[in-house]
C-alpha atoms as a PDB file:
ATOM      1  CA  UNK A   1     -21.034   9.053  -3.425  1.00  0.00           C
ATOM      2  CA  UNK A   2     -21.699  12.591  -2.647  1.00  0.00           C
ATOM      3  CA  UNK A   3     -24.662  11.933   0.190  1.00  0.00           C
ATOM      4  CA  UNK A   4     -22.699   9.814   2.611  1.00  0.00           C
ATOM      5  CA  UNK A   5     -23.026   6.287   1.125  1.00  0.00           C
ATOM      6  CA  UNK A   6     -26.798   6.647   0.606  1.00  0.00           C
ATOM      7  CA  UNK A   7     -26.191   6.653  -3.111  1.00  0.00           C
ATOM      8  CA  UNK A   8     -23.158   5.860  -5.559  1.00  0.00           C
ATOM      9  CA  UNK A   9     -22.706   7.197  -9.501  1.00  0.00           C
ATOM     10  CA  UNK A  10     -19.859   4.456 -11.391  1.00  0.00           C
ATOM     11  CA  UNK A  11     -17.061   6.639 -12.939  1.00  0.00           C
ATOM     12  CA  UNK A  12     -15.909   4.987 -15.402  1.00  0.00           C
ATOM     13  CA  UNK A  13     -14.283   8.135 -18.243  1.00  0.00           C
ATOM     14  CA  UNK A  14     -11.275   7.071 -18.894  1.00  0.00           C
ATOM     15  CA  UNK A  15     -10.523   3.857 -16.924  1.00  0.00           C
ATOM     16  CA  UNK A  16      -9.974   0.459 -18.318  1.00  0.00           C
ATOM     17  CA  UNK A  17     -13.682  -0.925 -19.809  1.00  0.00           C
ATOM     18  CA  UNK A  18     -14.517  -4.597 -19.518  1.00  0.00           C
ATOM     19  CA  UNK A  19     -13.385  -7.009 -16.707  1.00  0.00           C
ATOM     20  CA  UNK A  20     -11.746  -4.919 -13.299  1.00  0.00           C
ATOM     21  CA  UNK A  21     -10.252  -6.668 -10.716  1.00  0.00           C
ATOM     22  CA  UNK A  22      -9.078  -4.842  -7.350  1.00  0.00           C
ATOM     23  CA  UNK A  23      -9.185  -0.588  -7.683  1.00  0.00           C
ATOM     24  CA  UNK A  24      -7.088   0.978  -4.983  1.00  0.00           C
ATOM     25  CA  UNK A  25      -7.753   4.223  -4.436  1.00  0.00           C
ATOM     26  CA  UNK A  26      -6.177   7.377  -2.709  1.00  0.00           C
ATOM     27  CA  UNK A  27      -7.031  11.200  -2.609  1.00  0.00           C
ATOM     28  CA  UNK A  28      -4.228  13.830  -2.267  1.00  0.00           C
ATOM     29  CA  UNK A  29      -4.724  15.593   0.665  1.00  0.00           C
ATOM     30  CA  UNK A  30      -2.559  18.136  -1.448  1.00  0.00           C
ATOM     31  CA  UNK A  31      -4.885  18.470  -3.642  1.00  0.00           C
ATOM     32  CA  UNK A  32      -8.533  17.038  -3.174  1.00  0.00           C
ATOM     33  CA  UNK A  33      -9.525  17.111  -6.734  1.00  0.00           C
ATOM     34  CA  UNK A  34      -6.444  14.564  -7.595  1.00  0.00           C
ATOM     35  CA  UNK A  35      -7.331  10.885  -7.800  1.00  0.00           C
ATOM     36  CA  UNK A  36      -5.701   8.382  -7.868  1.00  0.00           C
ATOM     37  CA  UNK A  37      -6.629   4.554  -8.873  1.00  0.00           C
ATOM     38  CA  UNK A  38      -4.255   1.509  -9.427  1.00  0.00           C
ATOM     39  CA  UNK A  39      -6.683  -0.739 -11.782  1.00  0.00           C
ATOM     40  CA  UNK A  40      -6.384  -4.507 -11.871  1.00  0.00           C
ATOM     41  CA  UNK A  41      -7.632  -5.493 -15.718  1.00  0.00           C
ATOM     42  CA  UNK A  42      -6.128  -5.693 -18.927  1.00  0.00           C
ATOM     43  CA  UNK A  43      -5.635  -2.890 -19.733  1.00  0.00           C
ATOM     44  CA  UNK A  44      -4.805  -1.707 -16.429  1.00  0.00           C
ATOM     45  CA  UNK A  45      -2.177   0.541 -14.733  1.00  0.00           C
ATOM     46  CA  UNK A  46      -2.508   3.525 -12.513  1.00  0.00           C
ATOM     47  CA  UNK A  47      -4.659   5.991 -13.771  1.00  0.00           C
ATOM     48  CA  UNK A  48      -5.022   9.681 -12.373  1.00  0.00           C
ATOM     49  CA  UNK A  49      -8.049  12.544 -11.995  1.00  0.00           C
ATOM     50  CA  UNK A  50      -7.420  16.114 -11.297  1.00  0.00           C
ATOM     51  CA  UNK A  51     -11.187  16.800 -11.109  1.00  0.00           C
ATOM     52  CA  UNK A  52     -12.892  14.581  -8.556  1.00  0.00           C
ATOM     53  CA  UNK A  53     -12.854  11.373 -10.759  1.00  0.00           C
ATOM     54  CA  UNK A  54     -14.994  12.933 -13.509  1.00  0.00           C
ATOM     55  CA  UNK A  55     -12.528  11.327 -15.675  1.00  0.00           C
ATOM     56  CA  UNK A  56      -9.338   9.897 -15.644  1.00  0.00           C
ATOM     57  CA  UNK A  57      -5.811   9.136 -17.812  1.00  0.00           C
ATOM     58  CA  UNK A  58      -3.685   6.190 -17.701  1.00  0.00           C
ATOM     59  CA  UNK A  59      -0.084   7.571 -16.050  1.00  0.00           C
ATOM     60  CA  UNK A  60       1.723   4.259 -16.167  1.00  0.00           C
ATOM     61  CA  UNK A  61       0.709   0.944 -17.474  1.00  0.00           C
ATOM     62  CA  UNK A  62       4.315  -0.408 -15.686  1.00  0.00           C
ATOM     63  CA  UNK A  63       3.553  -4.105 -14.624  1.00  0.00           C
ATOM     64  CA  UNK A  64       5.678  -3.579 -11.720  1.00  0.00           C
ATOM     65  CA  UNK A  65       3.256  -1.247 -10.131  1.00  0.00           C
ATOM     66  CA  UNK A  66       0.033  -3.827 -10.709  1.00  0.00           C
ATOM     67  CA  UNK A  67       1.993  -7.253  -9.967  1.00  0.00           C
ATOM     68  CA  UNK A  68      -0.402  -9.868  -8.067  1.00  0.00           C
ATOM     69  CA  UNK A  69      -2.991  -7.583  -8.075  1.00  0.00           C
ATOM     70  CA  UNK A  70      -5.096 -10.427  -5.765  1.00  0.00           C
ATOM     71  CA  UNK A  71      -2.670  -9.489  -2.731  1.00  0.00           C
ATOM     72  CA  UNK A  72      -1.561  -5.960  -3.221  1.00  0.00           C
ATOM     73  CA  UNK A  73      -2.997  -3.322  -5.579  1.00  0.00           C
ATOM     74  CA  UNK A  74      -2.546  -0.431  -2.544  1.00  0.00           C
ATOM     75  CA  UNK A  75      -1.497   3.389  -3.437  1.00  0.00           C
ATOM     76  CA  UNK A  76      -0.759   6.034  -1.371  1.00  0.00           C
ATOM     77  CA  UNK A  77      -0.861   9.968  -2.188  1.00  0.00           C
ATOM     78  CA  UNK A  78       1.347  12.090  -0.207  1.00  0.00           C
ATOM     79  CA  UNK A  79      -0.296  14.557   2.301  1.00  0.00           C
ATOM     80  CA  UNK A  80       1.902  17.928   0.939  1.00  0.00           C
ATOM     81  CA  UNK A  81       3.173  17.051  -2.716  1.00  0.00           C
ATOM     82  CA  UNK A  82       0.029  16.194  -4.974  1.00  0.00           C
ATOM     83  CA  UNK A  83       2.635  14.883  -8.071  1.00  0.00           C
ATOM     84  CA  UNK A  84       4.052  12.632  -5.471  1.00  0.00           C
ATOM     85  CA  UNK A  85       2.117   9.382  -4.990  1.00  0.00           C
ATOM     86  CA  UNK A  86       3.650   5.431  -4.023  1.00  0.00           C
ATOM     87  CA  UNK A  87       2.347   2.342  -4.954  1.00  0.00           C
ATOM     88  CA  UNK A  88       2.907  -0.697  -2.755  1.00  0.00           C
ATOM     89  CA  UNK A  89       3.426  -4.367  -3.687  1.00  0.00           C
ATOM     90  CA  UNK A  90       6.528  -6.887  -3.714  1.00  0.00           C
ATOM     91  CA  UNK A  91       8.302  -2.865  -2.439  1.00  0.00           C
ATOM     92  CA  UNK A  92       7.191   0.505  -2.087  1.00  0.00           C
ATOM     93  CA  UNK A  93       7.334   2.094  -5.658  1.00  0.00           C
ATOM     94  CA  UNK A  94       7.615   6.658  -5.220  1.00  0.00           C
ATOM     95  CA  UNK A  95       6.831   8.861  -8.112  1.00  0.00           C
ATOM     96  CA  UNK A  96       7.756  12.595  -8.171  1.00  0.00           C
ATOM     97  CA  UNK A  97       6.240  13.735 -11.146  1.00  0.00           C
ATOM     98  CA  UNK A  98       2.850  12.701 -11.017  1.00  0.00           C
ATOM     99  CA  UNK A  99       3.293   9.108 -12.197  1.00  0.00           C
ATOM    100  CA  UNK A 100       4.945   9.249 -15.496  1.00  0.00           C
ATOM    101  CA  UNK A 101       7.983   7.221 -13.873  1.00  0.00           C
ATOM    102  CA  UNK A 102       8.759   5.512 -10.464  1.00  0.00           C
ATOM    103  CA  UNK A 103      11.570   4.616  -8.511  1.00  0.00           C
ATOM    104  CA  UNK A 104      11.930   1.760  -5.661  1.00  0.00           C
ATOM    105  CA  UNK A 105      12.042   2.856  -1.789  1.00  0.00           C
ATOM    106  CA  UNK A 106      14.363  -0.214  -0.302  1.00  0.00           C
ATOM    107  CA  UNK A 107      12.458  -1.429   2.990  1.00  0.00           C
ATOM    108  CA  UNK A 108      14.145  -3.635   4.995  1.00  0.00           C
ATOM    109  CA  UNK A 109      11.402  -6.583   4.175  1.00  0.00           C
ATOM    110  CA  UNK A 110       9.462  -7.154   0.725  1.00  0.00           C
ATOM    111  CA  UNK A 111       5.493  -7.588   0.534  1.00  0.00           C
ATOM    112  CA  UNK A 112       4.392  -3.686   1.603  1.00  0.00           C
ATOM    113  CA  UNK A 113       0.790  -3.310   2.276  1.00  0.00           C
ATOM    114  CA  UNK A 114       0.195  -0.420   4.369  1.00  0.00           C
ATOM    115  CA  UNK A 115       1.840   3.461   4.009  1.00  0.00           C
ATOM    116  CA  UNK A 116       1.649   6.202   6.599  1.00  0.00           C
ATOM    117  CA  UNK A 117       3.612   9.650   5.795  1.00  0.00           C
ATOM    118  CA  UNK A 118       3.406  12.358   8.220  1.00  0.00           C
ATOM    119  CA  UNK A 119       1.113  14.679   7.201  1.00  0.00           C
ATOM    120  CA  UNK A 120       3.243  17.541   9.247  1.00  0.00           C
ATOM    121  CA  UNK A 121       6.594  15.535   8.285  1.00  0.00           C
ATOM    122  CA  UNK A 122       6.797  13.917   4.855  1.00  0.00           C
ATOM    123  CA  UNK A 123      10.040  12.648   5.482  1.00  0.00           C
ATOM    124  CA  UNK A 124       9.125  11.114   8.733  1.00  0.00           C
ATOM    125  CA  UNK A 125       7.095   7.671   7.614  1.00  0.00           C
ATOM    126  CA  UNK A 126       5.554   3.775   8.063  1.00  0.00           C
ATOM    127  CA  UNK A 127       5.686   1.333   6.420  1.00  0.00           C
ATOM    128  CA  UNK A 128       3.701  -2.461   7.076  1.00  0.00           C
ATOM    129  CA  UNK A 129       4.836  -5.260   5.587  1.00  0.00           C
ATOM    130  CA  UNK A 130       4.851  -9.449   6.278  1.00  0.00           C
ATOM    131  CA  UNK A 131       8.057  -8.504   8.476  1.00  0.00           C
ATOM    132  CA  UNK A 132       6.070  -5.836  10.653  1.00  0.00           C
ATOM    133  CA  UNK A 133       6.761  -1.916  10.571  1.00  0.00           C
ATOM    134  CA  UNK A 134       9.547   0.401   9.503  1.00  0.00           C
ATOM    135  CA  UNK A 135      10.623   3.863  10.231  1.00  0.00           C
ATOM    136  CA  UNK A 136      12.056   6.284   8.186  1.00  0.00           C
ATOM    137  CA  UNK A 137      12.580   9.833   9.156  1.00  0.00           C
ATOM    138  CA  UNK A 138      14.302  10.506   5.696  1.00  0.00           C
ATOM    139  CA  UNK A 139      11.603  10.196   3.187  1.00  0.00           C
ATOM    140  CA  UNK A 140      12.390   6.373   3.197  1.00  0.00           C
ATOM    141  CA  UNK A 141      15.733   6.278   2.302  1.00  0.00           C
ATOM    142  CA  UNK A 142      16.717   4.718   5.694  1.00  0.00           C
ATOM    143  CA  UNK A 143      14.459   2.166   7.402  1.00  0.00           C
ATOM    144  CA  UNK A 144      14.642   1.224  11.403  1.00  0.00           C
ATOM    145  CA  UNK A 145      14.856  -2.228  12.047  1.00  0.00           C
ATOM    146  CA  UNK A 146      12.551  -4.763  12.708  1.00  0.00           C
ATOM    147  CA  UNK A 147      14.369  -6.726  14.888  1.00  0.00           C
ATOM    148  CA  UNK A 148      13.591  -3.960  17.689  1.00  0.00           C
ATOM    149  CA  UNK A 149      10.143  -4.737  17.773  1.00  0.00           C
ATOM    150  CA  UNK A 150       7.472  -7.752  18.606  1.00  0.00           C
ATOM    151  CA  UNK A 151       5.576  -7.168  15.042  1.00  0.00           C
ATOM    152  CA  UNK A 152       4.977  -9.841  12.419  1.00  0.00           C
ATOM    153  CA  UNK A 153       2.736 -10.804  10.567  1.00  0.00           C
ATOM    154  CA  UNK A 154       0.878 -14.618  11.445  1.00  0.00           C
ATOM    155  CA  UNK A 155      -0.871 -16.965   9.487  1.00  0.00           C
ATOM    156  CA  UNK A 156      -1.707 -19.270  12.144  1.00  0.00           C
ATOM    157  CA  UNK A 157      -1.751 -19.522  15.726  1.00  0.00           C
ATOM    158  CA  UNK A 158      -1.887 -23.042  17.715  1.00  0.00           C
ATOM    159  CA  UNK A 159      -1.301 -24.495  21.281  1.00  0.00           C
ATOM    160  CA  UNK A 160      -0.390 -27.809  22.270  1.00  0.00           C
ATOM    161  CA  UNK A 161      -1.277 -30.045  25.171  1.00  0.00           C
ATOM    162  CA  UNK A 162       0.784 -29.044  28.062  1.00  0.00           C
ATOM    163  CA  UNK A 163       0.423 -27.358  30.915  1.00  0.00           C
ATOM    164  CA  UNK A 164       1.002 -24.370  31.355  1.00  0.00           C
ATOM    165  CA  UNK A 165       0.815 -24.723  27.174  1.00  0.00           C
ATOM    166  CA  UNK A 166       2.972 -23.147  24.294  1.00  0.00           C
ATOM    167  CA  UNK A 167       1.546 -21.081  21.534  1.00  0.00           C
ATOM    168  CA  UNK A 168       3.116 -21.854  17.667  1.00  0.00           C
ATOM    169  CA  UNK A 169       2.793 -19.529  15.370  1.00  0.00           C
ATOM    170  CA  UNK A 170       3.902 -19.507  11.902  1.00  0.00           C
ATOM    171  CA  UNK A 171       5.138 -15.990  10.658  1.00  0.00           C
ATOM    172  CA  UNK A 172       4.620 -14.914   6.707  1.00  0.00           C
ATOM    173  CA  UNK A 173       7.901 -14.922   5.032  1.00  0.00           C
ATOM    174  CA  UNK A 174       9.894 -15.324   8.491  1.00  0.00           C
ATOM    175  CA  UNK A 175      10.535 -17.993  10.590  1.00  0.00           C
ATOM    176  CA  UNK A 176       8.001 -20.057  12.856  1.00  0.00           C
ATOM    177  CA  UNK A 177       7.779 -19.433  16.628  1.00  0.00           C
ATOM    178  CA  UNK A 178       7.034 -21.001  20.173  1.00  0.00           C
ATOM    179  CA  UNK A 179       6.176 -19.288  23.111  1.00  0.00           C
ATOM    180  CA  UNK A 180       4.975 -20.315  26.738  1.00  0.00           C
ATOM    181  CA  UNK A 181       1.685 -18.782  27.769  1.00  0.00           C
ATOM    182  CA  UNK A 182       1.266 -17.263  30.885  1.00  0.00           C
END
């Protein structure tokens, strides 16, 4: 859309045709005419634009990058490097060079949905996961721990019968918990 939402052209040169699942989609603040979009389908893969989305190229069709699609399919450009873009799944995946190849950022807990990098610090960033958050102020090759903090991620909350009652909660990929309310 170029009018605010009001209307909406399909671009579709160069990405997978047929069946699409989940696009994510990010635009480097380093350079506004790069797109990027992580395609659920067959032919899928990450696919980049350097002129608005006019058209695109497959960069990598690595599996890796488009595993369980249903849950993750999230990619991140970075704010000051527009060859440097992550892709986030089971881990964070980082690419240097634009997407030809990728490396894995170790976070201290698997299943990353959400990315923040400084857009004054690039090294400084956040990372979301089923755990909680993580900190790295060295481009993500250290994370903070996430035993510091109250963050988790819930499926379901529940109280029981007593008085003054206790919450349960059961915790994605973690343990389950009981609290006393107030």
């Amino acid at each position: 859309s170029a009018d605010g939402g009001t209307t909406w052209v399909e671009l579709t040169e160069g990405l997978p045709e047929g069946v699409k699942g989940r696009i994510g989609v990010a635009v480097s603040p380093a350079a506004p005419q790069r797109v990027w979009a992580l395609v659920e389908a067959e032919d899928g893969g990450l696919f980049r634009s350097d002129d608005g989305g006019e058209s695109f190229r497959r960069v990598s069709a690595e599996r890796e990058l488009r595993q369980r699609a249903w849950y993750y399919t999230h990619v991140e450009a970075d704010p000051q490097d527009a060859n440097t873009v992550y892709v986030l799944n089971v881990m964070v995946w980082r690419s240097d060079d634009g997407g030809a190849t990728f490396r894995p950022l170790r976070t201290p807990h698997g299943d990353s949905h959400a990315l923040w990098v400084n857009p004054d610090d690039r090294q400084n960033m956040i990372e979301g996961d089923d755990g909680g958050a993580t900190i790295s102020f060295d481009g993500g090759r250290t994370w903070s721990s996430q035993a510091n903090q109250p963050t988790a991620e819930m499926y379901r909350v529940t109280i029981d019968a007593r008085e003054p009652y206790w919450l349960y909660g059961g915790q994605q990929d973690n343990t389950a918990v009981a609290i006393p309310s107030r």
